[in-house]
Protein backbone atom coordinates (compact mmCIF):
# COMPACT_ATOMS: atom_id res chain seq x y z
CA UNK A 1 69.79 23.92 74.08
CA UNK A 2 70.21 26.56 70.76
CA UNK A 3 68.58 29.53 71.51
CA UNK A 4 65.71 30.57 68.87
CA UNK A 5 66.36 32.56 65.80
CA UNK A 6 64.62 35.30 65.90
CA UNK A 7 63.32 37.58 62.46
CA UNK A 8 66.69 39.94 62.45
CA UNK A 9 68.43 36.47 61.59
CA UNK A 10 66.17 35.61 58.79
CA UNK A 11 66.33 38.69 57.59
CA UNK A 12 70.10 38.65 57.22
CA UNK A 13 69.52 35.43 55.08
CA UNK A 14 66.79 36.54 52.80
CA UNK A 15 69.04 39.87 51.88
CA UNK A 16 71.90 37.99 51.07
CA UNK A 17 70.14 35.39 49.16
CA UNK A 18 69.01 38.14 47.26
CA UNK A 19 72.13 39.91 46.70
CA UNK A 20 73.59 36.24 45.44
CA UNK A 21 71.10 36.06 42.65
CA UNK A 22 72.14 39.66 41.36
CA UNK A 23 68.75 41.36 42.91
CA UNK A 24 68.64 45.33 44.30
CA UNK A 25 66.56 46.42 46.88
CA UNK A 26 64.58 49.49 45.22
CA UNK A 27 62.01 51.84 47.01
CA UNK A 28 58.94 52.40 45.78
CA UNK A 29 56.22 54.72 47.20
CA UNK A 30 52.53 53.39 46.71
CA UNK A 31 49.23 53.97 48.49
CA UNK A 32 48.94 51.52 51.67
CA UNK A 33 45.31 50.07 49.77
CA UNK A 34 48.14 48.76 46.66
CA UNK A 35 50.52 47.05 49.08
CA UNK A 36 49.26 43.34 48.51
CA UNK A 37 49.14 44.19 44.72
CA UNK A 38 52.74 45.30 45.06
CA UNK A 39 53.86 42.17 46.96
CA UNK A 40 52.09 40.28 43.88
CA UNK A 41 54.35 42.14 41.08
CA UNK A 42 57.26 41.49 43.11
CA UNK A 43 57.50 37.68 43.08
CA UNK A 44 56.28 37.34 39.59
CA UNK A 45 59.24 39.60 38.50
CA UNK A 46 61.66 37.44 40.21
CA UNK A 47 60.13 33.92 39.09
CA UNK A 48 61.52 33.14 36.20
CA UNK A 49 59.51 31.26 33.19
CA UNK A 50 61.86 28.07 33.62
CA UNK A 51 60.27 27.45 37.11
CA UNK A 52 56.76 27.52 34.96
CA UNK A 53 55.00 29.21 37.76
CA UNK A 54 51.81 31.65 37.52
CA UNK A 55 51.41 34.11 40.25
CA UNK A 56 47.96 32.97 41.71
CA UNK A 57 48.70 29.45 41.78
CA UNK A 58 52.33 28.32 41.66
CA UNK A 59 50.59 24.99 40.07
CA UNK A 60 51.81 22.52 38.45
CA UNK A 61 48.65 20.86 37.39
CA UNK A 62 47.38 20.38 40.68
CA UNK A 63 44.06 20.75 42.66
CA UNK A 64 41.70 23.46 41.37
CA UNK A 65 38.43 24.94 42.07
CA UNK A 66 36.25 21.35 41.13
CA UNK A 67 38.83 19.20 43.15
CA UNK A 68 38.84 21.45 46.29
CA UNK A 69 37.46 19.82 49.28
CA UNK A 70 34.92 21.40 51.25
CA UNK A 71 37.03 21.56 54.55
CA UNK A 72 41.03 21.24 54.90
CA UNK A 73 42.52 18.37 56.65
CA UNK A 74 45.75 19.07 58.10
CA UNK A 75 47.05 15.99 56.20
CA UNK A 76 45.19 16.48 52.93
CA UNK A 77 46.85 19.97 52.66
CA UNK A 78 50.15 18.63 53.50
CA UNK A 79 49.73 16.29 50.70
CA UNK A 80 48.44 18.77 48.55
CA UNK A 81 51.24 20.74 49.11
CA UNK A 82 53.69 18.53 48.26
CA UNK A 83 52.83 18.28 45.02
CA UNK A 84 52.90 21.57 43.95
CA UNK A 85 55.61 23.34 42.29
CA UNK A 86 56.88 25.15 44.53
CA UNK A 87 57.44 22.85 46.92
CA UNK A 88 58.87 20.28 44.50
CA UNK A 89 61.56 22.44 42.83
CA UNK A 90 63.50 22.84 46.74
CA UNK A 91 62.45 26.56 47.13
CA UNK A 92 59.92 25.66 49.51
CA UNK A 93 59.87 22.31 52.39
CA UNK A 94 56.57 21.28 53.83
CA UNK A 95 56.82 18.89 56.74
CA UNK A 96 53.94 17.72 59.27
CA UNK A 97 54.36 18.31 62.65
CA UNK A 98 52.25 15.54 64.54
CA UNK A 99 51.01 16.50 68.23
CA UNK A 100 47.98 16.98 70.03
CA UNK A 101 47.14 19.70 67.43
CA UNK A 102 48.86 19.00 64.14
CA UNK A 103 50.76 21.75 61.82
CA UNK A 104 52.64 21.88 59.09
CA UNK A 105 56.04 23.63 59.05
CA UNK A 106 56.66 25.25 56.23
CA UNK A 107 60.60 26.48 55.27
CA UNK A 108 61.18 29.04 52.55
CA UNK A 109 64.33 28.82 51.67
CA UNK A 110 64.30 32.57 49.79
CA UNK A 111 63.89 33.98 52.84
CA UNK A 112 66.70 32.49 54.15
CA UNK A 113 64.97 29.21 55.43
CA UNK A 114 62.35 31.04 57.48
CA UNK A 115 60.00 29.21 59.12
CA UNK A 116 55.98 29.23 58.81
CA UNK A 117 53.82 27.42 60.76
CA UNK A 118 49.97 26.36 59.21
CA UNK A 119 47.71 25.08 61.67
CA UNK A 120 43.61 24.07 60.94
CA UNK A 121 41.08 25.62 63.63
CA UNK A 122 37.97 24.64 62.68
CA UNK A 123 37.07 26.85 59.84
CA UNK A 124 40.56 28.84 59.85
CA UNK A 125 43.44 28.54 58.85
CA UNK A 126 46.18 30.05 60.68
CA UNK A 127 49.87 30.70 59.39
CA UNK A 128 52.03 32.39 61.76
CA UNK A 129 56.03 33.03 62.16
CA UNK A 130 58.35 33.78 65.51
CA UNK A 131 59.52 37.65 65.38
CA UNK A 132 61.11 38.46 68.55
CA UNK A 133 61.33 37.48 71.78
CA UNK A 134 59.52 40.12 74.67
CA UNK A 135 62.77 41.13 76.37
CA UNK A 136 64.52 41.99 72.76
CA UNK A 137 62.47 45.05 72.64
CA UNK A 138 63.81 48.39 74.59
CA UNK A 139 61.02 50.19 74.82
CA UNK A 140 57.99 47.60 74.79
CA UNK A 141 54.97 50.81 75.27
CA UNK A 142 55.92 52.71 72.38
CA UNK A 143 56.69 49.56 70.17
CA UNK A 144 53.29 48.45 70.92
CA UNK A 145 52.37 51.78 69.93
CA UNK A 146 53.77 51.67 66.81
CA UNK A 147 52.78 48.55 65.81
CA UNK A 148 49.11 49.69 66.76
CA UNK A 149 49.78 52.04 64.19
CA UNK A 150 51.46 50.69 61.60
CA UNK A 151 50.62 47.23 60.86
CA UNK A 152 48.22 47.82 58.48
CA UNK A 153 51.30 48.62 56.05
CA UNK A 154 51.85 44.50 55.87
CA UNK A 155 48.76 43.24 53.91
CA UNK A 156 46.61 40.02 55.11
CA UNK A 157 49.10 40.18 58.33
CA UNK A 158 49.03 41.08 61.61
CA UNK A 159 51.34 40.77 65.10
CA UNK A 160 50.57 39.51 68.28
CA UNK A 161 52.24 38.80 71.18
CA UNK A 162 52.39 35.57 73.12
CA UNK A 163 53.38 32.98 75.69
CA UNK A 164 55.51 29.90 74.17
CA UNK A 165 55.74 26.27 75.65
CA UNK A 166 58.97 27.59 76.88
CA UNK A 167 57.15 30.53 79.51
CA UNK A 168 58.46 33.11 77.52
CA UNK A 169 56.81 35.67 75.39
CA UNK A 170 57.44 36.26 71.99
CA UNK A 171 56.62 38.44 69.43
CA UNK A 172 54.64 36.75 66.37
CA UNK A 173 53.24 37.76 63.12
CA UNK A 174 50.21 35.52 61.74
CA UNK A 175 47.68 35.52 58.70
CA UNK A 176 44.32 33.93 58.69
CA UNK A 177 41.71 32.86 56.01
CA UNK A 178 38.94 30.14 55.40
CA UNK A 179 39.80 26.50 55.75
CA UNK A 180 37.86 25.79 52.42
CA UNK A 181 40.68 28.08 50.75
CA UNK A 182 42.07 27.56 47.33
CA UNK A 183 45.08 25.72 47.98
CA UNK A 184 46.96 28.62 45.62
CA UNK A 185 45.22 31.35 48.17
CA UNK A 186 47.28 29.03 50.68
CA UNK A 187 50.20 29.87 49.08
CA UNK A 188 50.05 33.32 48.44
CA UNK A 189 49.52 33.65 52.00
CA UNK A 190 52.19 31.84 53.42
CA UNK A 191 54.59 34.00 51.07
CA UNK A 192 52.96 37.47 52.04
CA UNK A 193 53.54 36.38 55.52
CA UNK A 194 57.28 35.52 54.70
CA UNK A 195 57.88 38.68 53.10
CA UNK A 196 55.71 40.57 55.46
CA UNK A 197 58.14 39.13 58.76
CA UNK A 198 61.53 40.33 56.49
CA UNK A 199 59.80 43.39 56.01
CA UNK A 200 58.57 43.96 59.82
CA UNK A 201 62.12 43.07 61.09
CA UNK A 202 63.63 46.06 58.89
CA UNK A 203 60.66 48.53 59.72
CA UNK A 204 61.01 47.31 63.63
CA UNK A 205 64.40 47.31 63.82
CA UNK A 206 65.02 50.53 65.94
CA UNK A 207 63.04 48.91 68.74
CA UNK A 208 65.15 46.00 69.00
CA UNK A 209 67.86 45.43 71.84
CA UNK A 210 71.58 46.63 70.06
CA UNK A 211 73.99 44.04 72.16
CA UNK A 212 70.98 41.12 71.47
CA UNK A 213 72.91 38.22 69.40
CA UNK A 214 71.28 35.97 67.47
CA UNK A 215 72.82 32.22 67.78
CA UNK A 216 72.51 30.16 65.02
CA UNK A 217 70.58 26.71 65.89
C-alpha cells in the first residue's frame, strides 16, 4: 500500500507549477484583518480573461442567488459543480465519493493536484485537506503552540488534529460555512483552503521531521 502524501508534497507541486507558468513568489506585508482580501487579488491577477472567470463566482452562467436551493445535497452540489467553469476547463476535478456519508473530492490541479474533501453535515458544510501525519512533527507541544497562535494568519481556515480509518493521527486543515451557501462562496472556499494548506506547509515547515520522505502514490 502507497503511503499518503502529505502537504510538503503538494507544496512542491504547486511551486513548480507556478514557476512553469513564468510566476514569482513576492512578499507582501499586510494587516492579518486584509489576508482574505489579499488571497482574493491574488487569483484574479493570475486568471487570465480567456478563462472568462470573475473572482466571486468563477461562473459560467450557472446557478445564482434565485436558483439556489434552500439546503445542499451532496449530489446536487456535485452536479452543480460540474458545470461551472472552473471545473470544466481541467483546472479543477470534482468526483463523488459514495459511502455511508457521501463527499466530494475535489483535485486542484494548481496546487499541484491537491486534494479537498466537501462533506454536508446538516447545516454545514465542511471542506477539509490531509497536512501531516502526528509522528512527522519533532516537537508536537510547541507546534501545537504555535499553531494556537498563529492560525488566525490563514483566513476562513483552521487545523485540527485527528484519528484516520487507518488508527493514525493526522494533521488536517478544514473550512466551514452554511449549507445554503452560494455555490461561488463554495468555491472561494475550497481555493482559500488550497492556498491556505501550501501556505501552512511553508510557515510549518521547521516543525516537520528532516529525514521524513514523502512517496509518491
Amino acid at each position: 500500500m502507497s503511503e499518503k502524501k502529505t502537504s510538503a508534497f503538494y507544496q512542491r507541486q504547486h511551486r513548480q507549477r507556478m514557476r512553469d507558468q513564468g510566476f514569482v513568489k513576492k512578499e507582501v506585508w499586510i494587516l492579518p484583518r486584509h489576508g482574505a482580501l489579499l488571497t482574493q487579488y491574488e487569483k484574479q491577477l493570475r486568471r487570465t480573461v480567456a478563462q472568462g472567470l470573475t473572482l466571486a463566482g468563477f461562473t459560467n452562467g450557472g446557478l445564482n442567488a434565485m436558483t439556489q436551493p434552500s439546503l445542499w445535497a451532496i449530489v446536487s452540489l456535485h452536479d452543480a459543480l460540474q458545470k461551472e467553469a472552473l471545473i470544466q476547463s481541467g483546472e479543477v476535478t470534482v468526483e463523488l465519493v459514495q459511502g455511508a456519508d457521501p463527499s466530494i473530492l475535489i483535485t486542484l490541479s494548481e496546487y499541484g493536484d491537491l486534494p479537498v474533501y466537501l462533506t454536508i453535515a446538516g447545516e454545514q458544510i465542511i471542506v477539509e485537506s490531509l497536512m501531516w501525519p502526528l509522528a512527522d512533527i519533532n516537537d508536537v507541544v510547541k507546534f501545537n503552540d504555535e499553531v494556537l497562535r498563529t492560525h488566525k494568519l490563514f483566513p476562513l481556515s483552521t487545523i485540527s488534529l485527528d484519528t484516520m480509518l487507518d488508527g493514525n493521527e493526522y494533521y488536517t486543515m478544514f473550512g466551514a460555512l452554511s449549507a445554503t451557501s452560494l455555490l461561488s462562496n463554495i468555491i472561494f472556499e475550497v481555493e482559500t483552503l488550497a492556498d491556505n494548506v501550501i501556505k501552512a506547509a511553508d510557515a510549518y515547515s521547521p516543525f516537520l521531521n528532516h529525514d521524513t520522505s514523502v512517496l509518491e502514490g
